[in-house]
Protein backbone atom coordinates (compact mmCIF):
# COMPACT_ATOMS: atom_id res chain seq x y z
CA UNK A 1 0.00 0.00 0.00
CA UNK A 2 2.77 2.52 0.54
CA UNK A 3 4.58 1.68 -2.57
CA UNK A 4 1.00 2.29 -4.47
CA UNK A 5 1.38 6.15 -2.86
CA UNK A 6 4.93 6.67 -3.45
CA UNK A 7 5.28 5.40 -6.94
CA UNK A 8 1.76 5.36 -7.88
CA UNK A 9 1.35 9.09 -8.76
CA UNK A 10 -0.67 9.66 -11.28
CA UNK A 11 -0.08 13.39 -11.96
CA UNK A 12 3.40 13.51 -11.96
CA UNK A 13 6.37 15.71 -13.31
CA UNK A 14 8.32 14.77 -16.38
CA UNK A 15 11.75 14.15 -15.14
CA UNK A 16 14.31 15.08 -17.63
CA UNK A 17 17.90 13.70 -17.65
CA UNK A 18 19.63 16.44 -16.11
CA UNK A 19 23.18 14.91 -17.31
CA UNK A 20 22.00 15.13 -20.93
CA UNK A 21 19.17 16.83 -21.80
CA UNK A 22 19.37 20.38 -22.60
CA UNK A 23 18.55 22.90 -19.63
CA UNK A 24 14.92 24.19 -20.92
CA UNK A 25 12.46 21.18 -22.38
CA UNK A 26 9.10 21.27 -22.91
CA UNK A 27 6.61 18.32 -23.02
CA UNK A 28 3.19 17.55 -23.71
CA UNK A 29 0.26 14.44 -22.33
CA UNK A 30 -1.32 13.54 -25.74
CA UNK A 31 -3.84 11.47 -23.37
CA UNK A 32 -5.02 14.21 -21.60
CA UNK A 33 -3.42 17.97 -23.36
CA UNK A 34 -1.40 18.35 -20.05
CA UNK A 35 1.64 20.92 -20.70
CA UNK A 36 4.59 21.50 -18.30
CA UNK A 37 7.91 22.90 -19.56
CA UNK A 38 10.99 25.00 -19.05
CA UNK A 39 14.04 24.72 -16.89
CA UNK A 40 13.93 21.78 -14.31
CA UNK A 41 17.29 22.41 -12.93
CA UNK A 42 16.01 25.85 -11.97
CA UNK A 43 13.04 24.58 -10.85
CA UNK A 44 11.65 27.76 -13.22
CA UNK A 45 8.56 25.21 -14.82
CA UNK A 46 5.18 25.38 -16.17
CA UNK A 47 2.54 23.26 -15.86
CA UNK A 48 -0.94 22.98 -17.54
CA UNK A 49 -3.52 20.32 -15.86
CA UNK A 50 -6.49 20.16 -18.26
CA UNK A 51 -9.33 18.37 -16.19
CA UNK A 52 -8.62 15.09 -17.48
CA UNK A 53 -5.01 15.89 -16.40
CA UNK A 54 -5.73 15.77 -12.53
CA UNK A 55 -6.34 12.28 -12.89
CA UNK A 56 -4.09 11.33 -16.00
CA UNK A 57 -1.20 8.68 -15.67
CA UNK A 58 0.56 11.04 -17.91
CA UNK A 59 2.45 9.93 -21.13
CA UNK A 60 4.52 12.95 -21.69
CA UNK A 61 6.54 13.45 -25.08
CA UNK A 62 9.00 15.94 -25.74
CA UNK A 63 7.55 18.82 -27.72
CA UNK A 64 9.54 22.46 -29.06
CA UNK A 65 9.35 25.68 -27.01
CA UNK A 66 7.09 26.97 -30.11
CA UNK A 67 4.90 23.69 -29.82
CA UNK A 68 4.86 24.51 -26.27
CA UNK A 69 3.92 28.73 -26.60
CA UNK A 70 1.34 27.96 -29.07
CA UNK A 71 -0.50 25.13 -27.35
CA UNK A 72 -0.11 27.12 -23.93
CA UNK A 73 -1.85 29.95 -25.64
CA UNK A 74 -4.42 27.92 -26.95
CA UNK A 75 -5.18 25.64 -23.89
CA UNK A 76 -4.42 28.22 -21.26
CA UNK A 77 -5.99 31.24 -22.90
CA UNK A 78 -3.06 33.19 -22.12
CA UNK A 79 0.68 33.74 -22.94
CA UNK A 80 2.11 34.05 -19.63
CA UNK A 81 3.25 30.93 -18.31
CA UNK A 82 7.01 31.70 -16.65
């Protein structure tokens, strides 16, 4: 039972490779729209839930910084996201 809530998270982070990937990435849930993006090793993120996102066992997929702005804008209704 206490493995199920430590490892069992269903609305977790993407946790980039902090050895090799690059210092801002950017991914997107095509399950549920869910965005979250920028620099981890700053701890300087973003992160869009949609409603089906607060219950999502996220698939996340690297998408670009543009990807990223112009599905923000769309989903979020805004551009402000840092």
């Amino acid at each position: 039972m206490i493995l199920v809530a430590l490892f069992g998270c269903a609305n977790r982070q993407p946790q980039p490779d902090v050895w090799t990937d690059p210092a801002w990435v950017y991914h997107e849930c095509p399950k549920c729209e869910s965005l979250d993006g920028g620099c981890y090793m700053k701890n300087s993120v973003s992160s869009y839930r949609s409603d089906k996102g607060k219950r999502c066992r996220h698939d996340w997929k690297r998408i670009t910084k543009e990807e990223f702005d112009q599905k923000w804008k769309k989903r979020a209704g805004t551009e402000d996201h840092y």
